[in-house]
N, C-alpha and C. Protein backbone atom coordinates (compact mmCIF):
# COMPACT_ATOMS: atom_id res chain seq x y z
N UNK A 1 19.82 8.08 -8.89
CA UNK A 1 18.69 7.18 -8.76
C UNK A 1 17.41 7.93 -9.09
N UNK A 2 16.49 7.40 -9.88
CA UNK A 2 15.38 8.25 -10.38
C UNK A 2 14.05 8.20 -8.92
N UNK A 3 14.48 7.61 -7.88
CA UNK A 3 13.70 7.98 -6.90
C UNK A 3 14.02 9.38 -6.33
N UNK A 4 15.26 9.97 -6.09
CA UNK A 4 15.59 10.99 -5.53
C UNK A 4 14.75 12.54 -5.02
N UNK A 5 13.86 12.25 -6.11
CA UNK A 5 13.09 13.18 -6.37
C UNK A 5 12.25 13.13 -5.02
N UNK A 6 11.55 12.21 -4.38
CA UNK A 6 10.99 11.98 -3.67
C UNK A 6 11.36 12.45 -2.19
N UNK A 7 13.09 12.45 -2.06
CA UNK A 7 13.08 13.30 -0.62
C UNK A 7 12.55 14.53 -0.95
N UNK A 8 12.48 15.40 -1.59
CA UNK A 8 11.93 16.82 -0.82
C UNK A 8 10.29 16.41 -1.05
N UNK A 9 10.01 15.91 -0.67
CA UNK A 9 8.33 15.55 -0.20
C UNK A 9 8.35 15.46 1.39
N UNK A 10 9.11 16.29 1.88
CA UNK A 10 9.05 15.78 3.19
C UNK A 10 7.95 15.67 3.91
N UNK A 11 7.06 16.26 3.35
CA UNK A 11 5.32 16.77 3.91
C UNK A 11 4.79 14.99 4.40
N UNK A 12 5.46 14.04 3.33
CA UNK A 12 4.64 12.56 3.56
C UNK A 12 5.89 11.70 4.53
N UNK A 13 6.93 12.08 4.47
CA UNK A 13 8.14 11.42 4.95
C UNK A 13 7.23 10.66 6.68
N UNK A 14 6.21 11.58 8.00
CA UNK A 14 6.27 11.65 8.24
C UNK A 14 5.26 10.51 8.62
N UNK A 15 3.92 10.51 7.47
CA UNK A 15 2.70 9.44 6.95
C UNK A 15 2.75 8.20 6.69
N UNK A 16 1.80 7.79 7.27
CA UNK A 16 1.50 6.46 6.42
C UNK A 16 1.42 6.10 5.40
N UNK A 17 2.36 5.55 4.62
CA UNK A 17 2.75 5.27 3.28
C UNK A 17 2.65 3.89 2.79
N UNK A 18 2.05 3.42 1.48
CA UNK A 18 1.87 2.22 0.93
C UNK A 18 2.90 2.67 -0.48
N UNK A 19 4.17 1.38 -0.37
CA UNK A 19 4.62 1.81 -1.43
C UNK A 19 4.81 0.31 -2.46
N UNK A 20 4.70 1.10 -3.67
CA UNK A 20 4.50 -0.11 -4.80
C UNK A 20 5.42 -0.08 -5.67
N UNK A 21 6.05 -1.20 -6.71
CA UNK A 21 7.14 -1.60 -7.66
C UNK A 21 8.35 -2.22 -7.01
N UNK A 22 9.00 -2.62 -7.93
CA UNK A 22 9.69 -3.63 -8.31
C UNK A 22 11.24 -3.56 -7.17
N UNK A 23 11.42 -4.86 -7.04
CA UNK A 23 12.94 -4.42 -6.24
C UNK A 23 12.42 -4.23 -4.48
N UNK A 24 13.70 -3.92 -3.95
CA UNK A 24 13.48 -3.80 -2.32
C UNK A 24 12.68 -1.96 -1.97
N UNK A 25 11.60 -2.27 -2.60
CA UNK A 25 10.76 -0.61 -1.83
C UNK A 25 10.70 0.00 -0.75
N UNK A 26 10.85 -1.10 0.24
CA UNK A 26 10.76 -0.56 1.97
C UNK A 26 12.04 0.01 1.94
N UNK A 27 12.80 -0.80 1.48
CA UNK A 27 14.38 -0.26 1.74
C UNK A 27 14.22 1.85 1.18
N UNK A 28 13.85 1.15 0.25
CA UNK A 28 14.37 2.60 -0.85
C UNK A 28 13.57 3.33 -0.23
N UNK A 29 12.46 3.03 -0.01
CA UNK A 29 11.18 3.96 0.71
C UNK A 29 12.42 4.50 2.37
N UNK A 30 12.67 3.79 2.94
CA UNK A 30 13.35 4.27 3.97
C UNK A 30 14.44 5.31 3.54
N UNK A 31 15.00 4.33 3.02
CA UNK A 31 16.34 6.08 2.49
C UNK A 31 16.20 6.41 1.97
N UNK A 32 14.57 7.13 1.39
CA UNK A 32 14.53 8.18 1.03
C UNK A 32 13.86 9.58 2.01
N UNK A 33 13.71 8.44 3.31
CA UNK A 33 13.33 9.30 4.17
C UNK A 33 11.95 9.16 4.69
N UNK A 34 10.97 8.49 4.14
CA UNK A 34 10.07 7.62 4.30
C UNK A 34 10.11 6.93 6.12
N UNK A 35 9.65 7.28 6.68
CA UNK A 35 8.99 6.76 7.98
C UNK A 35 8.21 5.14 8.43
N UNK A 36 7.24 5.72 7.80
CA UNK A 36 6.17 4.71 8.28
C UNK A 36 5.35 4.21 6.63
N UNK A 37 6.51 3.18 6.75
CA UNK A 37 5.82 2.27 5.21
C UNK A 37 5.41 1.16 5.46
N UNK A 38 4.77 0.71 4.37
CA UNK A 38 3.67 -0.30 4.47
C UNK A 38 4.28 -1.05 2.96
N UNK A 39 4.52 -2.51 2.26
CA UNK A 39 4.57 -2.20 0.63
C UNK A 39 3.26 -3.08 0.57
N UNK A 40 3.13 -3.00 -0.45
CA UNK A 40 1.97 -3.48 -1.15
C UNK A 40 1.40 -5.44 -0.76
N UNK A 41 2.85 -6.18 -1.06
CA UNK A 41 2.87 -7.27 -0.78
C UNK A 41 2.20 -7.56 1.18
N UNK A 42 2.55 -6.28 1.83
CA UNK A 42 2.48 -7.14 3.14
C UNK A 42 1.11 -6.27 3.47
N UNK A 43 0.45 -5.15 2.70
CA UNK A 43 -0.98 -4.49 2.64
C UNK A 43 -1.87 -6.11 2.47
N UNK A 44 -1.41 -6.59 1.06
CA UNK A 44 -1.96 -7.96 0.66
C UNK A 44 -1.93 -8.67 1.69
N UNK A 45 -1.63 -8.97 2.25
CA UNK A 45 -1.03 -9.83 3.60
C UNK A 45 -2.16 -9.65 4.84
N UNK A 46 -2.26 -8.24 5.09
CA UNK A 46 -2.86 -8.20 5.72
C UNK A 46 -4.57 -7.74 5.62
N UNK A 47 -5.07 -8.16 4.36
CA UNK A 47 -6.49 -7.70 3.45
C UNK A 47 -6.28 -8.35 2.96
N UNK A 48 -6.08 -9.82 2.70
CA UNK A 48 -6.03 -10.85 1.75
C UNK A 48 -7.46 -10.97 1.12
N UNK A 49 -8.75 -10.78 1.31
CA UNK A 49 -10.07 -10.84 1.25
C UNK A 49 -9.86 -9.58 -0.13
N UNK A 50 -9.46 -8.72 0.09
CA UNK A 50 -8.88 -7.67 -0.55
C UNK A 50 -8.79 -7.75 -2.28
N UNK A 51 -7.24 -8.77 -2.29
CA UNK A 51 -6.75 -9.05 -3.75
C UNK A 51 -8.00 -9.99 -4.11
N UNK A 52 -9.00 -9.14 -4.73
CA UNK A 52 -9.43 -9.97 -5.52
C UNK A 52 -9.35 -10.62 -7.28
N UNK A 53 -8.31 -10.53 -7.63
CA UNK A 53 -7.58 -10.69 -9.18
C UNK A 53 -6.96 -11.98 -8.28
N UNK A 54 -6.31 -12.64 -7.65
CA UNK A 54 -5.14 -13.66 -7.83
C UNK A 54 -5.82 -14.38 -6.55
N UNK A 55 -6.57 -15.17 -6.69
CA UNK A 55 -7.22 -16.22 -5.18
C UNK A 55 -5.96 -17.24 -5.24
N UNK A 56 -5.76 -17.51 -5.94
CA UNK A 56 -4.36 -18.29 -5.37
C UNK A 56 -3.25 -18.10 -4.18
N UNK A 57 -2.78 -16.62 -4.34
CA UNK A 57 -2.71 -16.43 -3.51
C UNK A 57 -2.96 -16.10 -2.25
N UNK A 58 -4.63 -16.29 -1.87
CA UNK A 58 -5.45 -15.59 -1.17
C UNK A 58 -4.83 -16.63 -0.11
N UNK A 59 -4.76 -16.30 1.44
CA UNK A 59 -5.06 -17.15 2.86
C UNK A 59 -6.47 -17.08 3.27
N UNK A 60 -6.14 -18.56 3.89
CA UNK A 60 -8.19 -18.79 3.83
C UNK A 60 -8.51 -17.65 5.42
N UNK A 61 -7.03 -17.27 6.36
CA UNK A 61 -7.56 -16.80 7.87
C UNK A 61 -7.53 -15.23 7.15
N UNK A 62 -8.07 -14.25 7.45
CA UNK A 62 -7.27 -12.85 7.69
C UNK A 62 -6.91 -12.48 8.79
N UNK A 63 -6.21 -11.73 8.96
CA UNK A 63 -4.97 -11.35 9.87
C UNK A 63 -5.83 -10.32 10.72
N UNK A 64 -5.44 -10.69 12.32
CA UNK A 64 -6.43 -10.29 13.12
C UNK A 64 -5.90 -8.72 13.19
N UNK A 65 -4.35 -8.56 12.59
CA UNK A 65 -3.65 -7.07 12.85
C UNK A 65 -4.75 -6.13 11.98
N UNK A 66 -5.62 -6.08 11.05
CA UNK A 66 -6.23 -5.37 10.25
C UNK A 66 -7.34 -4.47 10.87
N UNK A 67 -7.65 -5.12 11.67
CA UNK A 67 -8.76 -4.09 12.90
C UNK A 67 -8.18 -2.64 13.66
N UNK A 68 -6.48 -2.73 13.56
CA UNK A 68 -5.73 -1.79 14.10
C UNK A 68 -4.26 -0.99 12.90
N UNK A 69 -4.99 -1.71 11.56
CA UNK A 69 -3.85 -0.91 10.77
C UNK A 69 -4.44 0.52 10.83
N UNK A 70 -3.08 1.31 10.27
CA UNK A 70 -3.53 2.76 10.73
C UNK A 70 -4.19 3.03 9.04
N UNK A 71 -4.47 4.32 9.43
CA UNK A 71 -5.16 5.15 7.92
C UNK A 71 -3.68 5.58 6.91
N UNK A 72 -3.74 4.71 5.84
CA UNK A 72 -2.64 5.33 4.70
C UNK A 72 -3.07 6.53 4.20
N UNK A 73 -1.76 7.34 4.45
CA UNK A 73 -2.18 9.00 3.93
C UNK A 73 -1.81 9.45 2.93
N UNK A 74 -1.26 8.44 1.90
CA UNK A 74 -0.32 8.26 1.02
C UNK A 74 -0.10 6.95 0.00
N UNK A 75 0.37 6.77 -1.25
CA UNK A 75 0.71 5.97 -1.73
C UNK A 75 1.35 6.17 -2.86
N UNK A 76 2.56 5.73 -2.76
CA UNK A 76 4.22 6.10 -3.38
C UNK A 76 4.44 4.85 -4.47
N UNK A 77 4.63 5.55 -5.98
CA UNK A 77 4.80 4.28 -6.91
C UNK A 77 6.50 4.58 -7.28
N UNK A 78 7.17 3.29 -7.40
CA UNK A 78 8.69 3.53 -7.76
C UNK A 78 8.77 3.08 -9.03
N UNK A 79 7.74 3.10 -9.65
CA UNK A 79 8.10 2.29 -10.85
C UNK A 79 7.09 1.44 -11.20
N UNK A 80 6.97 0.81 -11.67
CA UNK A 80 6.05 -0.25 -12.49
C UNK A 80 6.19 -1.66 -11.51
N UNK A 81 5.17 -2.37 -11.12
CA UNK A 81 5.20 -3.00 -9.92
C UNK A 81 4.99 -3.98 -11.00
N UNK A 82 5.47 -5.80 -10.45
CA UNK A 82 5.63 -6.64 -11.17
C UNK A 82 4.25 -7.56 -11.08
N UNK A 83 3.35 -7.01 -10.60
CA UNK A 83 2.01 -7.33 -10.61
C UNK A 83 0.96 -6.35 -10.35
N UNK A 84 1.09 -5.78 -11.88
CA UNK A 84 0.19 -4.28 -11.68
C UNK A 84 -1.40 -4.84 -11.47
N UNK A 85 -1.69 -6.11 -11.38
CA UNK A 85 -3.39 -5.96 -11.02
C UNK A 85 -3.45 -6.29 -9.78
N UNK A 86 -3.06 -6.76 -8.86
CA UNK A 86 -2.96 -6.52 -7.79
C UNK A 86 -3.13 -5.62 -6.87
N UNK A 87 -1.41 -4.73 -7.39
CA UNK A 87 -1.13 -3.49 -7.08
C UNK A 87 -2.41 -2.26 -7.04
N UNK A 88 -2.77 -2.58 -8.72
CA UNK A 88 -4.28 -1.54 -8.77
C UNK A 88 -5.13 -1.60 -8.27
N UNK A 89 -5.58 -2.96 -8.00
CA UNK A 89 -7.03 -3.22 -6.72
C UNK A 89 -6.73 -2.90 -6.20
N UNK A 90 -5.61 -3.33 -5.14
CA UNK A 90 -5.47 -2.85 -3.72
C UNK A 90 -5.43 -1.33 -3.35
N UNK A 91 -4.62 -0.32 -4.27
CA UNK A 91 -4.69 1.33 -4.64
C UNK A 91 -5.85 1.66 -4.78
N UNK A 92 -6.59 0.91 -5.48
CA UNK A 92 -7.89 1.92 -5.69
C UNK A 92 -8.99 1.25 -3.95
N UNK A 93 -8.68 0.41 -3.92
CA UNK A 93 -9.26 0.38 -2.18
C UNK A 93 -9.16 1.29 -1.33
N UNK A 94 -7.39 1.31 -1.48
CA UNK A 94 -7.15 2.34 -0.14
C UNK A 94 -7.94 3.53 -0.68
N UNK A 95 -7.78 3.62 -2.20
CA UNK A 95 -8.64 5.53 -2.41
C UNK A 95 -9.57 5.36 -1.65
N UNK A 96 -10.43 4.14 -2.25
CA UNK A 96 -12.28 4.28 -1.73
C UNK A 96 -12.30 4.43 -0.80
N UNK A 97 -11.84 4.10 -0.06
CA UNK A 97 -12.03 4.27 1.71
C UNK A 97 -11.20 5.02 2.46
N UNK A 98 -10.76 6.03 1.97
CA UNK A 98 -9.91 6.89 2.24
C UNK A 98 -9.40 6.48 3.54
N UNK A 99 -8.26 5.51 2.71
CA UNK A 99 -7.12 4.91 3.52
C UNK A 99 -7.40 4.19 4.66
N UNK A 100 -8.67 4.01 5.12
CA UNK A 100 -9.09 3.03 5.73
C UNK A 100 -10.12 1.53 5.38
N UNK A 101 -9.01 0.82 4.51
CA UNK A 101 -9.32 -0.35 4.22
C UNK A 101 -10.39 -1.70 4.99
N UNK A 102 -10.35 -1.43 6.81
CA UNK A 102 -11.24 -1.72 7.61
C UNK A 102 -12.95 -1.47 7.01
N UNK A 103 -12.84 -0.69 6.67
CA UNK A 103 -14.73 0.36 6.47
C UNK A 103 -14.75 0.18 4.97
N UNK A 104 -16.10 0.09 5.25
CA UNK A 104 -16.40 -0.18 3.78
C UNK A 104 -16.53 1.58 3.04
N UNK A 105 -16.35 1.64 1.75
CA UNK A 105 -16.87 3.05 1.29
C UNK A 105 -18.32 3.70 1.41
N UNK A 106 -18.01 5.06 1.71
CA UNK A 106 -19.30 5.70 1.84
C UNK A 106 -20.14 5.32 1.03
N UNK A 107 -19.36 5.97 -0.34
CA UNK A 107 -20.02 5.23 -1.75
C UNK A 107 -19.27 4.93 -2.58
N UNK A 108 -20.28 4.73 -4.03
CA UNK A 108 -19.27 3.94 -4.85
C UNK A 108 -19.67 4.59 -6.21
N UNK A 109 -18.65 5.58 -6.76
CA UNK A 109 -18.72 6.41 -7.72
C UNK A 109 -19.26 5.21 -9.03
C-alpha cells in the first residue's frame, strides 16, 4: 500500500491530525497508526463558515463543538482528495492559524 510509508512517522502518530483524499482515510489513517484524526469532510462540518468555494454545501447553524476543537499539529494527504478546493481552503486555514481554526490569523502574508 503506498501509504505505508507513513508508519515510521511515529513523531505525529500521537497529534492531532487532519487527513485528506479519496476512499476511507480515518480508517487508513488509523492503521497506520494515526491516533487522533480529524478528515477533512467532518473539519468542514465543523467550520462550515470555513468552506468558502462550495455554499451549497454550507449549514446555515455552526457547530457549537468548534469553541473546543483541539489545535491540528499536522495534516496528512493520501492522495489526491476528490474535492481539491475545498480540501485547499480548509489546509491553508489550518496553516494560517496555526492549527487553530477558532482565532483569526495574526496576519495575513
Amino acid at each position: 500500500m503506498s501509504h505505508s510509508p507513513l508508519r515510521m512517522f511515529k513523531q505525529f502518530h500521537n497529534k492531532h491530525v487532519v487527513v485528506s483524499g479519496q476512499g476511507p482515510s480515518l480508517e487508513i489513517a488509523k492503521g497506520l497508526g494515526f491516533s487522533k484524526v480529524t478528515t477533512v469532510e467532518d473539519f468542514r462540518s465543523s467550520f462550515p463558515t470555513l468552506d468558502a468555494v462550495d455554499h451549497t454545501r454550507r449549514i446555515s447553524v455552526p457547530c457549537t463543538f468548534e469553541r473546543y476543537f483541539p489545535r491540528v499539529e499536522a495534516v496528512v494527504l493520501f492522495g489526491e482528495p476528490v474535492r481539491w478546493e475545498t480540501s485547499l481552503q480548509l489546509i491553508i486555514d489550518i496553516l494560517m492559524t496555526n492549527g487553530l481554526p477558532t482565532e483569526a490569523p495574526k496576519s495575513i502574508p
